[in-house]
Protein backbone atom coordinates (compact mmCIF):
# COMPACT_ATOMS: atom_id res chain seq x y z
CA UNK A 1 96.04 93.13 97.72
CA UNK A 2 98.61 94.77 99.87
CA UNK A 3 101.02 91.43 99.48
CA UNK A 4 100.66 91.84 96.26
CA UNK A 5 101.73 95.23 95.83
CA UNK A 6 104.62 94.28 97.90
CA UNK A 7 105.85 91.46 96.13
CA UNK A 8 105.94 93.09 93.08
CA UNK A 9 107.84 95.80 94.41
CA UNK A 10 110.32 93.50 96.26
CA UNK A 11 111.21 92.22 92.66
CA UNK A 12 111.53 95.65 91.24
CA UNK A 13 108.71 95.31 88.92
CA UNK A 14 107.75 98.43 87.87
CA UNK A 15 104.56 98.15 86.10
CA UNK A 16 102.48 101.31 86.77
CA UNK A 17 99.13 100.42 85.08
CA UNK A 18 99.11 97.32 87.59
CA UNK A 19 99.81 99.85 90.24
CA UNK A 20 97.23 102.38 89.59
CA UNK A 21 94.83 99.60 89.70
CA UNK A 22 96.00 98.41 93.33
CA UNK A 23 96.29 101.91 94.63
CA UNK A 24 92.46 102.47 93.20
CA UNK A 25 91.44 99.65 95.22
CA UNK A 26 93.28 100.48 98.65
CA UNK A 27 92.39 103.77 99.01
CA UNK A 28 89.34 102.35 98.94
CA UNK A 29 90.26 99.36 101.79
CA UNK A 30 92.52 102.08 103.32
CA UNK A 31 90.38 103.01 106.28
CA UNK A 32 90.29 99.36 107.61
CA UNK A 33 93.85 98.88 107.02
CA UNK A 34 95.76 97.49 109.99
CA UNK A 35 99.12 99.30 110.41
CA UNK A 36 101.56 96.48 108.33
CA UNK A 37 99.02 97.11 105.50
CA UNK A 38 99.47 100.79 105.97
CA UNK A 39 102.97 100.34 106.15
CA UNK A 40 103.59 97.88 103.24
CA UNK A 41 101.41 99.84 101.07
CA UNK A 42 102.71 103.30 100.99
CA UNK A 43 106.30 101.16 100.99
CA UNK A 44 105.58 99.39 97.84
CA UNK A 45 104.70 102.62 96.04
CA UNK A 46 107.80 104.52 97.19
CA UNK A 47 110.29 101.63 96.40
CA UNK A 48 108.96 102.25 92.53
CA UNK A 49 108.66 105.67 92.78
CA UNK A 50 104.94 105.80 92.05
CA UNK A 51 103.44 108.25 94.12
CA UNK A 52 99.70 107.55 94.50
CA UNK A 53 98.56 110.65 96.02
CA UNK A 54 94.73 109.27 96.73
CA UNK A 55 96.52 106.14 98.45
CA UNK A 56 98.90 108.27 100.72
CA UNK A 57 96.15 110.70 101.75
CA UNK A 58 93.92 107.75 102.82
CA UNK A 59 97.17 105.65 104.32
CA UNK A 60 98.06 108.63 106.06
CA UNK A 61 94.75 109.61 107.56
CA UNK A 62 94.46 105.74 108.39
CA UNK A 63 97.78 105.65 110.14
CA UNK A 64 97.25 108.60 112.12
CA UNK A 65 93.70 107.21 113.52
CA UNK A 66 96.16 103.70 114.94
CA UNK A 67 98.78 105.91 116.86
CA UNK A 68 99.53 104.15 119.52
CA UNK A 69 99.33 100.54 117.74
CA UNK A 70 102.05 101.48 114.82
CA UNK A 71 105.22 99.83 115.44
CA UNK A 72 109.11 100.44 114.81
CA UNK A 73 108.90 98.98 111.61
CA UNK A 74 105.34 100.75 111.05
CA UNK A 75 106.56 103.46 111.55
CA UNK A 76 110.29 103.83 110.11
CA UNK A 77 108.63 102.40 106.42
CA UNK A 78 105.88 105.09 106.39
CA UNK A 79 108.11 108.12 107.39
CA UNK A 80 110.59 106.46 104.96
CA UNK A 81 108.02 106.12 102.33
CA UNK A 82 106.63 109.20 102.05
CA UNK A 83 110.32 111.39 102.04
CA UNK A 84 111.42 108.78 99.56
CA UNK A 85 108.22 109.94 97.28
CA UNK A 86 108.53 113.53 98.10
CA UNK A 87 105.32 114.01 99.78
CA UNK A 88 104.13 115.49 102.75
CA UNK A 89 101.61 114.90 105.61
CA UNK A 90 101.53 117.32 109.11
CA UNK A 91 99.31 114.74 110.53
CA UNK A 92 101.67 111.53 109.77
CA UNK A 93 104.90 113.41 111.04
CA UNK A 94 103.22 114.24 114.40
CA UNK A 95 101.76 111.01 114.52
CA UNK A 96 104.68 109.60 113.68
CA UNK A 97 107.17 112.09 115.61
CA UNK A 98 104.88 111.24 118.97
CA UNK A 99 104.99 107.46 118.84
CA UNK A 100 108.70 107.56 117.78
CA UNK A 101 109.25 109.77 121.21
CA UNK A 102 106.91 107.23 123.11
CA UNK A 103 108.27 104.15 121.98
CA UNK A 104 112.16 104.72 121.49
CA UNK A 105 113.56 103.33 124.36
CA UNK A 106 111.81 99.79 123.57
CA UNK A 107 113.72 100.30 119.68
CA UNK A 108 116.86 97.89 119.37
């Protein structure tokens, strides 16, 4: 579902009935997301500018409960994301501000 998503935004096509649909269905899948699937998700919504708020309050919530097993990339794609859409999460910046401050001096 999440390749999907991702391919069709890596093509730049912007079809936002096909996009509601997948962002219905993972926020439903969200809580057993790993974090690429939390990452690519919120990142294929931001590239088109469709803001699913349901699917980046579950991504979120989901990306804060993996902390420590986000990566660089993880990471830099869901702060990204979520600026690039306008929206807002306390709980993703700290998560994301903490593992940024644990893990940058493994970042190339």
């Amino acid at each position: 579902l999440i390749n999907m998503a991702w391919a069709f935004a890596k093509r730049a096509m912007h079809h936002p009935e096909l996009f509601d649909s997948l962002g219905a269905r993972a926020t439903m899948l969200a809580p057993d997301f790993n974090p690429q699937s939390c990452s690519n998700a919120v990142w294929a919504f931001a590239v088109l500018s469709l803001p699913h708020a349901p699917l980046l309050t579950a991504t979120a919530a989901r990306a804060c409960s993996l902390g420590q097993e986000l990566g660089a990339q993880d990471l830099a794609n869901l702060a990204w994301s979520f600026a690039k859409l306008g929206r807002r999460s306390s709980a993703l910046e700290e998560t994301v501000a903490a593992e940024v401050a644990k893990k940058a001096h493994n970042f190339s």
